[in-house]
PDB file of N, CA and C in Angstrom:
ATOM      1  N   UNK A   1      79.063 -66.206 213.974  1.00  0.00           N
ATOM      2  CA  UNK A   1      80.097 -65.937 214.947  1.00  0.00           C
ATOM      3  C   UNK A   1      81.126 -67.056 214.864  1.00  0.00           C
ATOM      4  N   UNK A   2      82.581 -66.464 214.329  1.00  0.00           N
ATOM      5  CA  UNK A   2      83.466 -67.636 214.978  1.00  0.00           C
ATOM      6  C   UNK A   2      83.558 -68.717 216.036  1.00  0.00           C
ATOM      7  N   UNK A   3      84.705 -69.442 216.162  1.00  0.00           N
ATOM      8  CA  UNK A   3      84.796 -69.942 216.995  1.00  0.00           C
ATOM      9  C   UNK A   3      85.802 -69.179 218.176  1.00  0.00           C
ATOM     10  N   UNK A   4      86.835 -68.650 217.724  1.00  0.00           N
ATOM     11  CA  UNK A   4      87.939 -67.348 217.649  1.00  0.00           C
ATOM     12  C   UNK A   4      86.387 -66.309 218.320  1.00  0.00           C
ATOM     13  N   UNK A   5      85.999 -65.792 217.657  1.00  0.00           N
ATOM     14  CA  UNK A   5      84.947 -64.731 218.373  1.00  0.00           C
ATOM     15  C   UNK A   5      84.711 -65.096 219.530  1.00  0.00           C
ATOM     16  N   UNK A   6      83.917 -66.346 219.556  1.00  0.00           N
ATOM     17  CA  UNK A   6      83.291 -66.698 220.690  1.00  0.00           C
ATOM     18  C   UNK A   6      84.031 -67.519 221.709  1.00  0.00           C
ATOM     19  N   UNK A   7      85.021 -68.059 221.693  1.00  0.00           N
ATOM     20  CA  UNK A   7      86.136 -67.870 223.070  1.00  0.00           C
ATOM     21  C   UNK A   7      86.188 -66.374 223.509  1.00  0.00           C
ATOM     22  N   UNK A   8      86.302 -65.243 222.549  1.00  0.00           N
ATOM     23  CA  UNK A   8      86.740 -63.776 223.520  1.00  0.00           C
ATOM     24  C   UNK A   8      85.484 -63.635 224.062  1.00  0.00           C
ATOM     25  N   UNK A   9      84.612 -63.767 223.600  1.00  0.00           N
ATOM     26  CA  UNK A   9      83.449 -62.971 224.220  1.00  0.00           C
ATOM     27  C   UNK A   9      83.540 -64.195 225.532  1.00  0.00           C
ATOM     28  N   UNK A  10      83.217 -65.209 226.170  1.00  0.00           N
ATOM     29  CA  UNK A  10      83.774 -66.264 226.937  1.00  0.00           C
ATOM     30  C   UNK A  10      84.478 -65.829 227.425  1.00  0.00           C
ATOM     31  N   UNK A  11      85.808 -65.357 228.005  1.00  0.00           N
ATOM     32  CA  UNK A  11      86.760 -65.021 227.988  1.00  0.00           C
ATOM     33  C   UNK A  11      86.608 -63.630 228.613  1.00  0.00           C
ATOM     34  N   UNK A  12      85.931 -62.768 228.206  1.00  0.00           N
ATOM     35  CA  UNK A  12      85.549 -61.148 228.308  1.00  0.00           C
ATOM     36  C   UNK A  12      84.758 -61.477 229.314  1.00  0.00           C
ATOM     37  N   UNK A  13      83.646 -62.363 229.133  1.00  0.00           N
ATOM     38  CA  UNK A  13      82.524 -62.705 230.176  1.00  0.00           C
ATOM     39  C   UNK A  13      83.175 -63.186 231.866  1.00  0.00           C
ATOM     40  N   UNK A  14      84.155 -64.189 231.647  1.00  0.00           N
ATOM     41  CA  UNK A  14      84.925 -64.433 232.420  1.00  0.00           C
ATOM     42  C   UNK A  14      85.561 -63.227 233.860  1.00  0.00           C
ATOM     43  N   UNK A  15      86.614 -62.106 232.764  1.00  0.00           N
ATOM     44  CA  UNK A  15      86.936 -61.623 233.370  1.00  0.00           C
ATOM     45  C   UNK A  15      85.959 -60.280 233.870  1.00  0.00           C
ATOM     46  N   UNK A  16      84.882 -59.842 233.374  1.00  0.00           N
ATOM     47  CA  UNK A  16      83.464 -59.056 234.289  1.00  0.00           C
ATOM     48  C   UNK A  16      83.455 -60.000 235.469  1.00  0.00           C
ATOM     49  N   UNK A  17      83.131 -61.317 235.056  1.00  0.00           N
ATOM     50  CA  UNK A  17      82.919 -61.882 236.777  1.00  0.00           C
ATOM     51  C   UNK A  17      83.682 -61.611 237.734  1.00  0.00           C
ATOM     52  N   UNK A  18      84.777 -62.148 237.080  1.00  0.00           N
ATOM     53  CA  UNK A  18      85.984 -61.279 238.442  1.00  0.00           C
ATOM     54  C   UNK A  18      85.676 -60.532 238.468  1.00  0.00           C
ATOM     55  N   UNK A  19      86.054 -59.453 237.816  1.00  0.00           N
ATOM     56  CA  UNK A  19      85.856 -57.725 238.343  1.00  0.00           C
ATOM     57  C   UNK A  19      84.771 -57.683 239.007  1.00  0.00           C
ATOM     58  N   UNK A  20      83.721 -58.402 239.083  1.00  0.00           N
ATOM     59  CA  UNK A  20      82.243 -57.545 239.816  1.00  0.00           C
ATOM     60  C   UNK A  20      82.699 -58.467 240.960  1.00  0.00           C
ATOM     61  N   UNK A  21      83.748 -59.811 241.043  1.00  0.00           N
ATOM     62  CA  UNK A  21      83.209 -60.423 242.280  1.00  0.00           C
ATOM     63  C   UNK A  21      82.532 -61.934 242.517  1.00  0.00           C
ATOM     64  N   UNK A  22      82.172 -62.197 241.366  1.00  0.00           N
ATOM     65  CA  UNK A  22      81.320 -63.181 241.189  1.00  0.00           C
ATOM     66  C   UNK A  22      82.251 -64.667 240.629  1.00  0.00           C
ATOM     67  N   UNK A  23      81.675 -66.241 240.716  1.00  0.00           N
ATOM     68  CA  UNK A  23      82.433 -66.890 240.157  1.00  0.00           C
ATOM     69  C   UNK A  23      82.268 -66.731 238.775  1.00  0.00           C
ATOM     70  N   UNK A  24      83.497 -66.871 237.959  1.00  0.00           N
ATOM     71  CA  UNK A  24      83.955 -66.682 236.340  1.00  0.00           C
ATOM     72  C   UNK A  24      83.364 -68.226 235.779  1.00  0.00           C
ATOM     73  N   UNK A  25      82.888 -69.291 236.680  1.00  0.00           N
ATOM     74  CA  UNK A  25      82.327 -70.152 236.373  1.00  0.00           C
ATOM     75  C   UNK A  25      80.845 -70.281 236.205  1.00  0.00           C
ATOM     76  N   UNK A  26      80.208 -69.369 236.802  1.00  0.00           N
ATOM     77  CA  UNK A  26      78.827 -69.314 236.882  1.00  0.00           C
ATOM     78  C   UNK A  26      79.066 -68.059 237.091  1.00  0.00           C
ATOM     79  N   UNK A  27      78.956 -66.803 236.007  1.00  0.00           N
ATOM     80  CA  UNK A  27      78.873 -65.346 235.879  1.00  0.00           C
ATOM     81  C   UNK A  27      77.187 -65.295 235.411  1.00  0.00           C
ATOM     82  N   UNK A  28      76.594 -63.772 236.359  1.00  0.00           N
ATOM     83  CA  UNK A  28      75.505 -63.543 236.595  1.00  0.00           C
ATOM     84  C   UNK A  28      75.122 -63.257 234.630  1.00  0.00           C
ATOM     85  N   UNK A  29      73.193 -63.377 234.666  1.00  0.00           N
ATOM     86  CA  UNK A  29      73.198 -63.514 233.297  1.00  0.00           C
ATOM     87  C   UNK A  29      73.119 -61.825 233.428  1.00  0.00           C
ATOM     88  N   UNK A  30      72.549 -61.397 234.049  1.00  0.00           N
ATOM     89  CA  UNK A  30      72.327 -59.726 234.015  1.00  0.00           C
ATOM     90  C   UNK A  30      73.024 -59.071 235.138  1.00  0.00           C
ATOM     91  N   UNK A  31      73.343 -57.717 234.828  1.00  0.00           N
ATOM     92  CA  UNK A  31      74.341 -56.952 235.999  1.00  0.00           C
ATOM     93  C   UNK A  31      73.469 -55.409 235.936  1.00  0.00           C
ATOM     94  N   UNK A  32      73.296 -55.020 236.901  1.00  0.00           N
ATOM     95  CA  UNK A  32      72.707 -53.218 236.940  1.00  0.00           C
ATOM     96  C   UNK A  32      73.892 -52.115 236.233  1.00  0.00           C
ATOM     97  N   UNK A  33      73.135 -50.821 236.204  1.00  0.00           N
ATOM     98  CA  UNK A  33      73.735 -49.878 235.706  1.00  0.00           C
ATOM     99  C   UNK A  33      75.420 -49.619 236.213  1.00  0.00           C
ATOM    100  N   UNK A  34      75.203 -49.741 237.722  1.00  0.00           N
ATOM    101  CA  UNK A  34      76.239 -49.335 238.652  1.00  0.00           C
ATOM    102  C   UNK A  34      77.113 -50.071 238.164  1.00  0.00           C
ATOM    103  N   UNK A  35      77.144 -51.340 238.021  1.00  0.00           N
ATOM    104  CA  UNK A  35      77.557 -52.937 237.650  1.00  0.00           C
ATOM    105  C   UNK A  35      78.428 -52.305 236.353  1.00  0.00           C
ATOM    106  N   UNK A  36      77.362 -52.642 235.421  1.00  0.00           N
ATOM    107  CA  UNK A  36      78.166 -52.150 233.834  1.00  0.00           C
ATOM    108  C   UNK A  36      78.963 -51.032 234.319  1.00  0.00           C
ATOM    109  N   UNK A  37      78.611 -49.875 234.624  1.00  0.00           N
ATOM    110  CA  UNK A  37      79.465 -48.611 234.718  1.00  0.00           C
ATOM    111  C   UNK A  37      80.981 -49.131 234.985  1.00  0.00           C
ATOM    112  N   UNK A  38      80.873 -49.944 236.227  1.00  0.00           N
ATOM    113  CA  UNK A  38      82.003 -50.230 236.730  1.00  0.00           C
ATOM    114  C   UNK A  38      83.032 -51.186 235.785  1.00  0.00           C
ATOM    115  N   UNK A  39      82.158 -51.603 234.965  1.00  0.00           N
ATOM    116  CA  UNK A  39      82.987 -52.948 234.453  1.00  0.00           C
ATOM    117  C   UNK A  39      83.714 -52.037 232.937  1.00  0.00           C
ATOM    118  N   UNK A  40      83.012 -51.263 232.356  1.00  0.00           N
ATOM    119  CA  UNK A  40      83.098 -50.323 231.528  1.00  0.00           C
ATOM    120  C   UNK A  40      84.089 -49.212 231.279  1.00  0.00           C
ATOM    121  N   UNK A  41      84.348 -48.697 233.101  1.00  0.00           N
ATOM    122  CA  UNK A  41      85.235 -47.533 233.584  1.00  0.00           C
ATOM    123  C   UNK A  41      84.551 -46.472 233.312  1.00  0.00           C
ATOM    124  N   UNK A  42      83.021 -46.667 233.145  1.00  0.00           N
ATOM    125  CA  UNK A  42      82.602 -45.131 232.936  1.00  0.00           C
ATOM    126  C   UNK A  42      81.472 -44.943 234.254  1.00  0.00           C
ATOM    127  N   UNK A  43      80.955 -43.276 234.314  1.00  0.00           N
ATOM    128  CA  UNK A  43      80.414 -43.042 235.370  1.00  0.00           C
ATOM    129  C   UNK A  43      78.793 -44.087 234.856  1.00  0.00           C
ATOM    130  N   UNK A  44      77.634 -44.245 235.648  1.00  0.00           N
ATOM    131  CA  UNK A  44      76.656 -44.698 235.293  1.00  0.00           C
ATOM    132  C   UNK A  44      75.599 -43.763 234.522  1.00  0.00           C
ATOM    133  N   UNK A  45      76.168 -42.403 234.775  1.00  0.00           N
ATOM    134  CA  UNK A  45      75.644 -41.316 234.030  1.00  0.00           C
ATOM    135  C   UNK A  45      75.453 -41.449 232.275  1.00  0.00           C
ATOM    136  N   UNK A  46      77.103 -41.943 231.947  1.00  0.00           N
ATOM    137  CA  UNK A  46      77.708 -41.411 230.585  1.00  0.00           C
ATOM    138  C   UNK A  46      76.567 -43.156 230.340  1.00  0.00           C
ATOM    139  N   UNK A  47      76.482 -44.012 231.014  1.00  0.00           N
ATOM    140  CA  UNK A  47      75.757 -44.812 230.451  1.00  0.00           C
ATOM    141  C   UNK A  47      74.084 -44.418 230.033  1.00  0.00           C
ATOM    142  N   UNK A  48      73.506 -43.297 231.177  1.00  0.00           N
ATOM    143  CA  UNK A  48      72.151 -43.176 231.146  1.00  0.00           C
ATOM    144  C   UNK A  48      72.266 -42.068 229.916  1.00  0.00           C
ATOM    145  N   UNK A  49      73.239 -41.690 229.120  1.00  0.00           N
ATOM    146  CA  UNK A  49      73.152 -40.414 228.069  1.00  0.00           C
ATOM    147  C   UNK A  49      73.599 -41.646 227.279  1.00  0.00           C
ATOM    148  N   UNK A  50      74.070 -42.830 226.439  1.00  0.00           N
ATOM    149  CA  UNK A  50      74.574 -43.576 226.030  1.00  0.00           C
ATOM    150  C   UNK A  50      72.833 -44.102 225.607  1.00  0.00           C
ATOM    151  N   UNK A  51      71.948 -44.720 226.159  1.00  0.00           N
ATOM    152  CA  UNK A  51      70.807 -45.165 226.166  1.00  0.00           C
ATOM    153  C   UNK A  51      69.868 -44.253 225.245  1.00  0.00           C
ATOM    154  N   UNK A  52      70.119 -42.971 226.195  1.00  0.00           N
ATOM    155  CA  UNK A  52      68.976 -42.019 225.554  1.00  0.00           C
ATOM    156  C   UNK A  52      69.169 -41.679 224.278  1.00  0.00           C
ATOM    157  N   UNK A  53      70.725 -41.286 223.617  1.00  0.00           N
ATOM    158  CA  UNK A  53      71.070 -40.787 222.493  1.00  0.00           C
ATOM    159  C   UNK A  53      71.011 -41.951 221.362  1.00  0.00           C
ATOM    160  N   UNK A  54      71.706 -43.669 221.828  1.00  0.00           N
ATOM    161  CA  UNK A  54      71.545 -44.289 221.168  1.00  0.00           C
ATOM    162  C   UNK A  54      73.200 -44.233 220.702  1.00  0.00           C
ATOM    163  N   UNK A  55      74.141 -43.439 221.436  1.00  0.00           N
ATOM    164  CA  UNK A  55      75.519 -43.423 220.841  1.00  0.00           C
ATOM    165  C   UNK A  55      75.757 -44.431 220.336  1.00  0.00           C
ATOM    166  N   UNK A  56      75.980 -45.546 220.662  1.00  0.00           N
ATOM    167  CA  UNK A  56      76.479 -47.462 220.830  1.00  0.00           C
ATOM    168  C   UNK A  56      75.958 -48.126 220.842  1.00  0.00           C
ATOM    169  N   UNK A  57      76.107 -48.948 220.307  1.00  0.00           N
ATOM    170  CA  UNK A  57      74.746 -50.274 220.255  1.00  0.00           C
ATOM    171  C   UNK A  57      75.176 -51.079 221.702  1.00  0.00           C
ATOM    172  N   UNK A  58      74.784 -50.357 222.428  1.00  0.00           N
ATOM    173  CA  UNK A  58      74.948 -51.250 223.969  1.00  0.00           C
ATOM    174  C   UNK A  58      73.860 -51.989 224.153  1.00  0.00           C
ATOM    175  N   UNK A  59      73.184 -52.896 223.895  1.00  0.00           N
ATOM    176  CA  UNK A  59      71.472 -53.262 224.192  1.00  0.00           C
ATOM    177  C   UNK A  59      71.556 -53.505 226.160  1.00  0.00           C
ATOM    178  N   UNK A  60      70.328 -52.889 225.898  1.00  0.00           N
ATOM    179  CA  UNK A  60      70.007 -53.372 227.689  1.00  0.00           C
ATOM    180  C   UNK A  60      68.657 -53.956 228.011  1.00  0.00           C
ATOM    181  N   UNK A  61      68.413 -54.226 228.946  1.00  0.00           N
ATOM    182  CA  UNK A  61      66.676 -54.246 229.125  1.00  0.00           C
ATOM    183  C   UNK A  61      66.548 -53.367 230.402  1.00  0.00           C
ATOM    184  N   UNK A  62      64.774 -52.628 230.234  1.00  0.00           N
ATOM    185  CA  UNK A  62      64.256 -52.065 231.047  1.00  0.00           C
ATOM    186  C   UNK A  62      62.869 -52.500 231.541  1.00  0.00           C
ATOM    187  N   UNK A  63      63.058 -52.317 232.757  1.00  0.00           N
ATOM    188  CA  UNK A  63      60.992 -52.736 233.394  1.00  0.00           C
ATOM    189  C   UNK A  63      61.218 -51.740 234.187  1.00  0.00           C
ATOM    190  N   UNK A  64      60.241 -50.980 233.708  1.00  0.00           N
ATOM    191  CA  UNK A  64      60.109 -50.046 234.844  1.00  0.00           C
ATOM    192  C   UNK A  64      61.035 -48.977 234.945  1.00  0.00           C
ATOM    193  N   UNK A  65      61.488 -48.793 235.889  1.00  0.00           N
ATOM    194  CA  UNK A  65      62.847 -47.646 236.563  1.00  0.00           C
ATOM    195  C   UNK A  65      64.123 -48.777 236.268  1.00  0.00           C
ATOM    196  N   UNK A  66      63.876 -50.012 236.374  1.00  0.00           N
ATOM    197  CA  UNK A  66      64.946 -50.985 236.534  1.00  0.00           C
ATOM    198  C   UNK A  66      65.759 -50.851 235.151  1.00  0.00           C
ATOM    199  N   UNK A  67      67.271 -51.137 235.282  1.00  0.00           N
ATOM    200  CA  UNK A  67      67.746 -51.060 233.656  1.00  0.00           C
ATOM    201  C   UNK A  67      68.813 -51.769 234.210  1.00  0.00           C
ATOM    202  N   UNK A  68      68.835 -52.850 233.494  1.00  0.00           N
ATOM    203  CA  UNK A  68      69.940 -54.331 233.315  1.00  0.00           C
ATOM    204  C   UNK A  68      70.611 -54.537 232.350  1.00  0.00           C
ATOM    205  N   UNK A  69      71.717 -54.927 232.590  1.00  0.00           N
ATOM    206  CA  UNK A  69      72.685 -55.429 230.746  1.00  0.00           C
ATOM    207  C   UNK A  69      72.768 -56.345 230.975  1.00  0.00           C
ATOM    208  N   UNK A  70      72.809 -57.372 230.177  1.00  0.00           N
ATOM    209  CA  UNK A  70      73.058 -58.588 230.450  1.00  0.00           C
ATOM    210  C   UNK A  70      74.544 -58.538 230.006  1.00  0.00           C
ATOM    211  N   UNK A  71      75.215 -59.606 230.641  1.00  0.00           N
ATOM    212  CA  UNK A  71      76.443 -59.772 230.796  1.00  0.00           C
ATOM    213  C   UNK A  71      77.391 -60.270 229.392  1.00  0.00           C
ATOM    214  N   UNK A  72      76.301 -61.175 228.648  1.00  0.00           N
ATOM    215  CA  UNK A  72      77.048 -61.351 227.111  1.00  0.00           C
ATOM    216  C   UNK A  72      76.796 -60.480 226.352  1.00  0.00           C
ATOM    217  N   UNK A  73      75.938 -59.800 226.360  1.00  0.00           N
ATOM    218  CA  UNK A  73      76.263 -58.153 225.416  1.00  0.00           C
ATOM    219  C   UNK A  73      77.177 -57.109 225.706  1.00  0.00           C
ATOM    220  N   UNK A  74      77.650 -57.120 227.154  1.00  0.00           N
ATOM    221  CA  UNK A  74      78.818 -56.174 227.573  1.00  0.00           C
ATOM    222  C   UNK A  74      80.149 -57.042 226.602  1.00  0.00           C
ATOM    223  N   UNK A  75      79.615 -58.404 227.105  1.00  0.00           N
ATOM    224  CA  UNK A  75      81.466 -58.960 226.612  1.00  0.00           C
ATOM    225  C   UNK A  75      81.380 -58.845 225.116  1.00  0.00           C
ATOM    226  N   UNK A  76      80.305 -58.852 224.512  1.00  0.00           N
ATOM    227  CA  UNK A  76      80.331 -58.990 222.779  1.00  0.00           C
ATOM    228  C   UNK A  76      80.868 -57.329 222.594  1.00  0.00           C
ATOM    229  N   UNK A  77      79.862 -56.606 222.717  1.00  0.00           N
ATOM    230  CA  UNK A  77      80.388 -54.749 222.990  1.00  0.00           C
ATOM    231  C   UNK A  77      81.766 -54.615 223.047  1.00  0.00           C
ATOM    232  N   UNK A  78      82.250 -54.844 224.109  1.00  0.00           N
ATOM    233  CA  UNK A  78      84.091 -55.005 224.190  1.00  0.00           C
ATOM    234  C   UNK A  78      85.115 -55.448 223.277  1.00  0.00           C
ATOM    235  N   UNK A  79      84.172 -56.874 223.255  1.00  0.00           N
ATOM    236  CA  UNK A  79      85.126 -57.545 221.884  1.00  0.00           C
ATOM    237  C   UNK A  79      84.931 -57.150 219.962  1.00  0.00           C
ATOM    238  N   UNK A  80      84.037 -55.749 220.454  1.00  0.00           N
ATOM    239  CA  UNK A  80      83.960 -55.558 219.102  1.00  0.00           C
ATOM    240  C   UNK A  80      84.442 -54.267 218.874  1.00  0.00           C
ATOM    241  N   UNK A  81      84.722 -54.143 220.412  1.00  0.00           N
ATOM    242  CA  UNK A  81      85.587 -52.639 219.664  1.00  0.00           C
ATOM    243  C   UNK A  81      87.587 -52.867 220.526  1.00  0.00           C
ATOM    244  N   UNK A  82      87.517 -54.323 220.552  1.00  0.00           N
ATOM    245  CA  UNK A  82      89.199 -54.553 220.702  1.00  0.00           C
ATOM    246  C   UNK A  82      89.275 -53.950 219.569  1.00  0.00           C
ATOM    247  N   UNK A  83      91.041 -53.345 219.386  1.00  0.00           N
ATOM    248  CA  UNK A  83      91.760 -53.169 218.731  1.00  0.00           C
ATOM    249  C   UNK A  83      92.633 -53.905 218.569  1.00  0.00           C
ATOM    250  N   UNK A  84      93.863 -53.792 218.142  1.00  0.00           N
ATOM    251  CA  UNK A  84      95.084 -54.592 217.728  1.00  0.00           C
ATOM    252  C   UNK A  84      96.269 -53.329 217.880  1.00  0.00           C
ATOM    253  N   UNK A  85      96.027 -52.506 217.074  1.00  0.00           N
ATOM    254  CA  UNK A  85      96.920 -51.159 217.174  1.00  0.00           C
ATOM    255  C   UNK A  85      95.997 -50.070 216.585  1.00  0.00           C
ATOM    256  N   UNK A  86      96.663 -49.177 216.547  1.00  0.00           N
ATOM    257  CA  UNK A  86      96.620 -47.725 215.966  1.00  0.00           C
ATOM    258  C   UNK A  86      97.382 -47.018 214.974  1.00  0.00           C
ATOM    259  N   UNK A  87      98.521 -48.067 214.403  1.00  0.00           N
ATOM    260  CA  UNK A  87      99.591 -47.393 213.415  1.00  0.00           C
ATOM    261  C   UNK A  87      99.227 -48.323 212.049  1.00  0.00           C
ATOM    262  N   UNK A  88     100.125 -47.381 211.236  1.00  0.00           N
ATOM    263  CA  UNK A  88     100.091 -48.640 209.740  1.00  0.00           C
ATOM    264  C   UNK A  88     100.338 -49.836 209.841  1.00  0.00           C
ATOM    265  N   UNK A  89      99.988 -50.566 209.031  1.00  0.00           N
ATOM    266  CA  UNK A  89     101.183 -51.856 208.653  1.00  0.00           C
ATOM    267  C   UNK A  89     102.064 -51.245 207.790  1.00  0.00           C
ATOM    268  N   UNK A  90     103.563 -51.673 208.406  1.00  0.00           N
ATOM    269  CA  UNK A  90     104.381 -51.822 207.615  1.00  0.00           C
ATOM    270  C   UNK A  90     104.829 -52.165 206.435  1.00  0.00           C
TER     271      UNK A  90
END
């Protein structure tokens, strides 16, 4: 992993804390389904069909009924599907 990589993911991690609420200085190591969904923009559903099918390499952990993401695999996830654009280079 870069150094460039790993400021965004830092950075990505950062701004989940805000969004959930939490300090961006001490961001939680794990967040619930509801949590990710929210941070994601998707329902917690499209996450529980996301798991089962295996669409994305989202890793999570489970005990039980319980299902957690930890918070540096959401920001790595994100930062690996930034883009830059969608057109040619010139």
């Amino acid at each position: 992993m870069t150094t460039t990589h790993a400021a965004n993911i830092s950075a990505i991690k950062a701004e989940i804390s805000i969004q959930l609420g939490f300090d961006p200085k001490n961001p939680p190591a794990h967040i619930d389904d509801k949590q990710a969904a929210d941070v994601l923009c998707l329902k917690p559903t499209t996450l529980a069909v996301w798991r089962s099918t295996g669409r994305y390499n989202l890793p999570y952990l489970k005990v039980g009924r319980l299902v957690r993401y930890r918070v540096s695999d959401i920001a790595a996830f994100l930062a690996r599907r930034t883009a830059g654009h969608t057109g040619e280079v010139c």
